[in-house]
C-alpha atoms as a PDB file:
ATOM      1  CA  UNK A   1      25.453 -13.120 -42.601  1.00  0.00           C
ATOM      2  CA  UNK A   2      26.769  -9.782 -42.848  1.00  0.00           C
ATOM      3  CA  UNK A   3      24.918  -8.750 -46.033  1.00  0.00           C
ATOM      4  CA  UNK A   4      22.055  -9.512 -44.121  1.00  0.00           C
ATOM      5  CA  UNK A   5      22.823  -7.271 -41.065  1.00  0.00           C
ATOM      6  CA  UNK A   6      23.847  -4.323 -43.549  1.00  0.00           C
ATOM      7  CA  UNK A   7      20.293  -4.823 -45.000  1.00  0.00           C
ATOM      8  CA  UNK A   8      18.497  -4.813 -42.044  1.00  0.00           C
ATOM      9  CA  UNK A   9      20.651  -1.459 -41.382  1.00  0.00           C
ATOM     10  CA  UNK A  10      20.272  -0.074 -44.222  1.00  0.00           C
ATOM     11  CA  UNK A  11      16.338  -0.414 -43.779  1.00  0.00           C
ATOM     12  CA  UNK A  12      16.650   0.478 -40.128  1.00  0.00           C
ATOM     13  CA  UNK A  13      17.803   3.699 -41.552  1.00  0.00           C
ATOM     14  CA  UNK A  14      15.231   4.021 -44.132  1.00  0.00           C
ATOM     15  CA  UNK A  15      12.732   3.697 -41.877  1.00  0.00           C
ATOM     16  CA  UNK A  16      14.294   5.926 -39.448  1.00  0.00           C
ATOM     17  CA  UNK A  17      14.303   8.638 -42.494  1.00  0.00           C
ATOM     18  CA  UNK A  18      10.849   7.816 -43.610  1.00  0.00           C
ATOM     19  CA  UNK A  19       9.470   9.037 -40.075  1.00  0.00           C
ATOM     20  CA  UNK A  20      11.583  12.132 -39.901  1.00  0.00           C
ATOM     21  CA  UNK A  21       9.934  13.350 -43.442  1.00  0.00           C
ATOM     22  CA  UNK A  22       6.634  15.417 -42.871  1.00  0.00           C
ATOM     23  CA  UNK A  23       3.372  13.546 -43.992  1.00  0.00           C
ATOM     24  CA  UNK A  24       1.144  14.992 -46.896  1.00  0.00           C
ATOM     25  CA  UNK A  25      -2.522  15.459 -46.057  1.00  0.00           C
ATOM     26  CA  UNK A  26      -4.927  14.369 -47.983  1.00  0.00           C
ATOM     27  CA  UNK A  27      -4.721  15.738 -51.772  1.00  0.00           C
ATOM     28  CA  UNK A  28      -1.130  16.473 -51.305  1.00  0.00           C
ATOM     29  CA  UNK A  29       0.240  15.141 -54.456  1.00  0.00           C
ATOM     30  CA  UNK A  30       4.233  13.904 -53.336  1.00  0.00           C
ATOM     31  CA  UNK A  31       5.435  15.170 -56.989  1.00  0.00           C
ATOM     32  CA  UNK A  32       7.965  18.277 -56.538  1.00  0.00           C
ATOM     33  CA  UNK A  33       8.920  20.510 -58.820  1.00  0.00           C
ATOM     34  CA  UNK A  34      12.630  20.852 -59.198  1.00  0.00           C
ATOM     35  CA  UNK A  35      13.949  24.149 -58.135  1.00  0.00           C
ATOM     36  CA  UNK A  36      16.467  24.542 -60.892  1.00  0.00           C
ATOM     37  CA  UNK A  37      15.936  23.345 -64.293  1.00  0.00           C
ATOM     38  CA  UNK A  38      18.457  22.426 -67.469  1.00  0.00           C
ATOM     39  CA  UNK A  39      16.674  24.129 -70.392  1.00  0.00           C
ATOM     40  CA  UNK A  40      19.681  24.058 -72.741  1.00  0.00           C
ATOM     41  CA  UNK A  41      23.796  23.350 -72.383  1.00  0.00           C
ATOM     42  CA  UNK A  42      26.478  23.653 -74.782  1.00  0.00           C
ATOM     43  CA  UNK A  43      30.411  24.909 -74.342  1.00  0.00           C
ATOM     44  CA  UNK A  44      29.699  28.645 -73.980  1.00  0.00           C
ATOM     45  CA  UNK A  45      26.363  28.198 -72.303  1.00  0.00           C
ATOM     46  CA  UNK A  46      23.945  27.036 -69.307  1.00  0.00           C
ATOM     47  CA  UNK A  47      20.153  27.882 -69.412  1.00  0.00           C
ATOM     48  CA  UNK A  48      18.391  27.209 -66.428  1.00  0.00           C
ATOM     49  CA  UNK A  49      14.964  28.108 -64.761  1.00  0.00           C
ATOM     50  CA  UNK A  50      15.661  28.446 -61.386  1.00  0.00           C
ATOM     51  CA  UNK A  51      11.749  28.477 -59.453  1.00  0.00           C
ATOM     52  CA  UNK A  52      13.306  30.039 -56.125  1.00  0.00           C
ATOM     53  CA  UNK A  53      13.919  33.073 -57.342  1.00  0.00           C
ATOM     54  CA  UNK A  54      11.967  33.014 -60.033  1.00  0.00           C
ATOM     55  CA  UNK A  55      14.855  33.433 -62.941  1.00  0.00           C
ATOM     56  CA  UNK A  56      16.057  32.421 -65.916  1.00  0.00           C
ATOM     57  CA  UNK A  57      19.430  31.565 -65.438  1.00  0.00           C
ATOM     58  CA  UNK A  58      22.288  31.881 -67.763  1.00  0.00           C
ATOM     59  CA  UNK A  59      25.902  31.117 -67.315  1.00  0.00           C
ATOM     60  CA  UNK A  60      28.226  31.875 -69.963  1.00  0.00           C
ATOM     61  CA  UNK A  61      31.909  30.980 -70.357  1.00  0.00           C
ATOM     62  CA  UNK A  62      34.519  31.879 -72.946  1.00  0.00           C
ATOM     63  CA  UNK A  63      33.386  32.975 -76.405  1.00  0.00           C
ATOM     64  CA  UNK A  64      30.606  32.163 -78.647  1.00  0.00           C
ATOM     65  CA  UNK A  65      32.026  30.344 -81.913  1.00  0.00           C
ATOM     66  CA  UNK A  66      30.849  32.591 -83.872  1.00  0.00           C
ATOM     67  CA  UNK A  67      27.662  35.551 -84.168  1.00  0.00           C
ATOM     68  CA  UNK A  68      25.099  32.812 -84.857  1.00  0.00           C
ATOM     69  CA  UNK A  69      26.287  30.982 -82.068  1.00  0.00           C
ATOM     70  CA  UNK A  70      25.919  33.778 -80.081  1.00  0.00           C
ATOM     71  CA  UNK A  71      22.112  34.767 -81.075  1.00  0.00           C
ATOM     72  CA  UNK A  72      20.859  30.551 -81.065  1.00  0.00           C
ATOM     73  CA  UNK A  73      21.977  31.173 -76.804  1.00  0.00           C
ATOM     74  CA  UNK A  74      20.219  34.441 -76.323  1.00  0.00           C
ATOM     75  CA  UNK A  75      17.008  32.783 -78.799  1.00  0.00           C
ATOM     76  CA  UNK A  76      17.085  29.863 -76.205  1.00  0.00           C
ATOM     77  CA  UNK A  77      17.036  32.284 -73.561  1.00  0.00           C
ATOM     78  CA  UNK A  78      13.804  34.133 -75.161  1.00  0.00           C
ATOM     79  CA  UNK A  79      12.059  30.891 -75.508  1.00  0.00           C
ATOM     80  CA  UNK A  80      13.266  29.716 -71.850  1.00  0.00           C
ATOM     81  CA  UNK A  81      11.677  33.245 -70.378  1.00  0.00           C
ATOM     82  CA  UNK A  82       8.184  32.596 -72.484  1.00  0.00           C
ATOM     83  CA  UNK A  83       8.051  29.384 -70.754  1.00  0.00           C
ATOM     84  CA  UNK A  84       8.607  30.649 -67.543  1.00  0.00           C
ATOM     85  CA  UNK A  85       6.493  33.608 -68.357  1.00  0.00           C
ATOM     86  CA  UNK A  86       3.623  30.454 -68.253  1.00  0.00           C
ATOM     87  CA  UNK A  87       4.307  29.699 -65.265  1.00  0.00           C
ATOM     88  CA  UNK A  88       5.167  33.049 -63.240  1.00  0.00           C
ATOM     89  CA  UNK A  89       3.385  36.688 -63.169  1.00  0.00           C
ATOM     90  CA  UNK A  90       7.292  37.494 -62.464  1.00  0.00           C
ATOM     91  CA  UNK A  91      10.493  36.006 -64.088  1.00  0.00           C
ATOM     92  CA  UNK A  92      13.952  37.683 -63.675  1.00  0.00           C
ATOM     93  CA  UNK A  93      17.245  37.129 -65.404  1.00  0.00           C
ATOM     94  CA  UNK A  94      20.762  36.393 -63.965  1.00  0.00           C
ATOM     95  CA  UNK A  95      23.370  35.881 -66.537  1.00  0.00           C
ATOM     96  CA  UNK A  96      26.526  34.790 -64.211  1.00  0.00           C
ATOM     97  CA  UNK A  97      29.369  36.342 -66.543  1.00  0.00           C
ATOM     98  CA  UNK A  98      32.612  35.454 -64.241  1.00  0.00           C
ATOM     99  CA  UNK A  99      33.992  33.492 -66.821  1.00  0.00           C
ATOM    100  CA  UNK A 100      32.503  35.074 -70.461  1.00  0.00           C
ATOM    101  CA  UNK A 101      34.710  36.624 -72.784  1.00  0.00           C
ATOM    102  CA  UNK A 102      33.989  39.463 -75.213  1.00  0.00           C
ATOM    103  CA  UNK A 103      31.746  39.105 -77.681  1.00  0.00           C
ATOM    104  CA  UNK A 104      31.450  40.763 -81.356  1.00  0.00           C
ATOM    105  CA  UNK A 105      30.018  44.432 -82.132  1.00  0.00           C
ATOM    106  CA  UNK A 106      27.190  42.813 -84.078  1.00  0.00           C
ATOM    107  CA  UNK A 107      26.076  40.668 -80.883  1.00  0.00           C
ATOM    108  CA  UNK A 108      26.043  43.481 -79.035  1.00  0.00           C
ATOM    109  CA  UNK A 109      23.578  45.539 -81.200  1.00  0.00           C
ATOM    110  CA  UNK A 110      21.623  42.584 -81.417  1.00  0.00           C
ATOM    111  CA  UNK A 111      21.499  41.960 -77.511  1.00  0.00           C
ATOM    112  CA  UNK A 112      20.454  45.578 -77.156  1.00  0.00           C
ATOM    113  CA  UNK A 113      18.207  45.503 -80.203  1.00  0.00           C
ATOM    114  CA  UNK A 114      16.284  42.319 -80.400  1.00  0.00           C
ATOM    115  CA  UNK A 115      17.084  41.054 -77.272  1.00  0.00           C
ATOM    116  CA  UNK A 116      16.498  43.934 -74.403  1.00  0.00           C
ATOM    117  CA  UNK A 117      13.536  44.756 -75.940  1.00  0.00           C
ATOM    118  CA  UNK A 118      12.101  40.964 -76.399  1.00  0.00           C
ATOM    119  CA  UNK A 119      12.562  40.635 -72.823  1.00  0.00           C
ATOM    120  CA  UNK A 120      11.380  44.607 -72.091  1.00  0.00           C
ATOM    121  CA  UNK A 121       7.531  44.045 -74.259  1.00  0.00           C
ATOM    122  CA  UNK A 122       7.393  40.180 -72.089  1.00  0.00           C
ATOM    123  CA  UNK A 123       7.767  41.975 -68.973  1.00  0.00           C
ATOM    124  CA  UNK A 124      10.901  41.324 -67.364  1.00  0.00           C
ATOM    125  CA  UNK A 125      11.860  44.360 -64.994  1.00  0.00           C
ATOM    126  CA  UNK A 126      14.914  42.811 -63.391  1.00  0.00           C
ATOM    127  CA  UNK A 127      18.569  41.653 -64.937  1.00  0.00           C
ATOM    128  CA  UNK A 128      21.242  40.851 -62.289  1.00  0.00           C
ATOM    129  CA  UNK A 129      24.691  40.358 -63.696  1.00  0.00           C
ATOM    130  CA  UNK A 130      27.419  38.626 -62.006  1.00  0.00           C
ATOM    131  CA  UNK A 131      30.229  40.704 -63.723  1.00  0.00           C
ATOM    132  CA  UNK A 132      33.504  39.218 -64.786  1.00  0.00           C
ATOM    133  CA  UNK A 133      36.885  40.621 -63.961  1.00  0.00           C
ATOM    134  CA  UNK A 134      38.228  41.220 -67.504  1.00  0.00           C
ATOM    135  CA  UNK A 135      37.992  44.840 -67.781  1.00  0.00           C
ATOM    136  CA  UNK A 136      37.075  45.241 -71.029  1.00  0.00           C
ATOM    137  CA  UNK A 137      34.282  42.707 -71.146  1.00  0.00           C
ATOM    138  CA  UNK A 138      33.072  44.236 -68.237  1.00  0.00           C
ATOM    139  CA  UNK A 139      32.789  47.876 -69.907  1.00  0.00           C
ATOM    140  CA  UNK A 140      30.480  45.816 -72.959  1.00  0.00           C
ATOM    141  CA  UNK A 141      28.611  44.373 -70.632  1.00  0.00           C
ATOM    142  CA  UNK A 142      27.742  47.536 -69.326  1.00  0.00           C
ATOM    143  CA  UNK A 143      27.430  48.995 -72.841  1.00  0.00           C
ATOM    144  CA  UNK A 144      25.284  46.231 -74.099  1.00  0.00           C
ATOM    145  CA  UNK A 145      22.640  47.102 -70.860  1.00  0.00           C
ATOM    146  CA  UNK A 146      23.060  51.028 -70.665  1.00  0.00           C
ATOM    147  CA  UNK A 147      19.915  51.847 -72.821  1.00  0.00           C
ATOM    148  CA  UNK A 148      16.937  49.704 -71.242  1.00  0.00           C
ATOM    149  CA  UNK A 149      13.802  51.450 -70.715  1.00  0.00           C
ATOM    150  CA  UNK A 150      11.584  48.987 -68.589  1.00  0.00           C
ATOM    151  CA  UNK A 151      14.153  46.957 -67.212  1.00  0.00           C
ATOM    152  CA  UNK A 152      16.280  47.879 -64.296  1.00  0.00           C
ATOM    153  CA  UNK A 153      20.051  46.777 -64.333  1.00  0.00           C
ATOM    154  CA  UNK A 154      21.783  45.382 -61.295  1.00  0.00           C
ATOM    155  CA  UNK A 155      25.494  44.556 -61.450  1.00  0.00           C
ATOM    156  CA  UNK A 156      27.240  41.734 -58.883  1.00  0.00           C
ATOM    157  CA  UNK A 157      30.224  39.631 -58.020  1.00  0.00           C
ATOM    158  CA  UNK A 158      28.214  36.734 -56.539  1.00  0.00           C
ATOM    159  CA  UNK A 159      25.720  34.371 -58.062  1.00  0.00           C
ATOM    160  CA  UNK A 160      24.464  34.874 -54.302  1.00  0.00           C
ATOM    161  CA  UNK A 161      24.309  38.753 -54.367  1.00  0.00           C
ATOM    162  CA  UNK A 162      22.732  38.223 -57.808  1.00  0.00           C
ATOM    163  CA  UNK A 163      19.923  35.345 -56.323  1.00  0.00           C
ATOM    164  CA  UNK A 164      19.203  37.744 -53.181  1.00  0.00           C
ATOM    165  CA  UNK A 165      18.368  40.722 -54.804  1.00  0.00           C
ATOM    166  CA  UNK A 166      16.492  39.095 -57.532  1.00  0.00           C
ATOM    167  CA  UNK A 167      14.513  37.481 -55.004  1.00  0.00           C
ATOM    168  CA  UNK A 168      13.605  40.962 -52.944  1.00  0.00           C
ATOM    169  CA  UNK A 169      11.661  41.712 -56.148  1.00  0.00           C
ATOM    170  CA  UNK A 170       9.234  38.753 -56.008  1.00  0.00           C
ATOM    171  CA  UNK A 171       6.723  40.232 -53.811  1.00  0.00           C
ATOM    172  CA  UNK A 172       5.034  36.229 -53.852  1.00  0.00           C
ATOM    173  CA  UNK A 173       8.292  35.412 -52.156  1.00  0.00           C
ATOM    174  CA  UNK A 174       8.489  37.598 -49.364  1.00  0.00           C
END
């Protein structure tokens, strides 16, 4: 008997929720686009696509085995931003560095010579970085984005602050 009350409940309930949610009209298709989505995970790395903002999202954390390591996350990050270049006249990039460590010499002249300018001739104009507090990682960071032409560099301790800003360039947004 009580599996049968909690049933009738639980459908009370549905019901309840059903008439609180607003109705499509007529062509409204009920399929939603997720706002953020997994491109690409391993130990050192999250690529997402986040649609609010629009970005291409990268978290990093710790070190990158090794060089090639290093370049298959920012190649996954090119092909993530041509993808989202499909789908918006403006994509951003966040890289949320809070937790990275440094990385080699040789990634940095590639990040600043293959990978700036990728980004740069596709037509991103905004990077917001969510800095970490290791000093010295911080000062590559910095080094790695000194020299960009096209592309302004913004520099945060939030995700948020990062988001916000990001999100104050997408004139479709405001």
């Amino acid at each position: 008997m009580s599996g049968l009350i909690k049933e009738y409940s639980l459908d009370k309930l549905s019901l309840a929720q059903n008439r609180n949610q607003p109705r499509l009209s007529r062509g409204q298709s009920q399929h939603f686009m997720p706002a953020v989505t997994l491109y690409y995970q391993d130990e050192y790395a999250t690529l997402e696509l986040d649609e609010s903002v629009p970005c291409v999202k990268l978290k990093l954390n710790g070190m990158p085995r090794f060089s090639e390591h290093y370049q298959l996350v920012q190649t996954k990050r090119l092909e993530l931003m041509r993808e989202g270049m499909k789908r918006h006249k403006l994509l951003h990039m966040l890289t949320d560095s809070r937790t990275a460590g440094p990385v080699l010499e040789e990634d940095v002249k590639y990040f600043r010579e293959k990978v700036m300018v990728e980004m740069e001739t596709a037509g991103v104009r905004y990077l917001a970085i969510v800095m970490p507090t290791n000093v010295f990682t911080r000062m590559t960071i910095q080094d790695m984005t000194s020299n960009t032409n096209l592309i302004t560099v913004r520099y945060f301790d939030s995700i948020r602050e990062g988001r916000e800003w990001l999100r104050s360039k997408s004139p479709e947004l405001l």
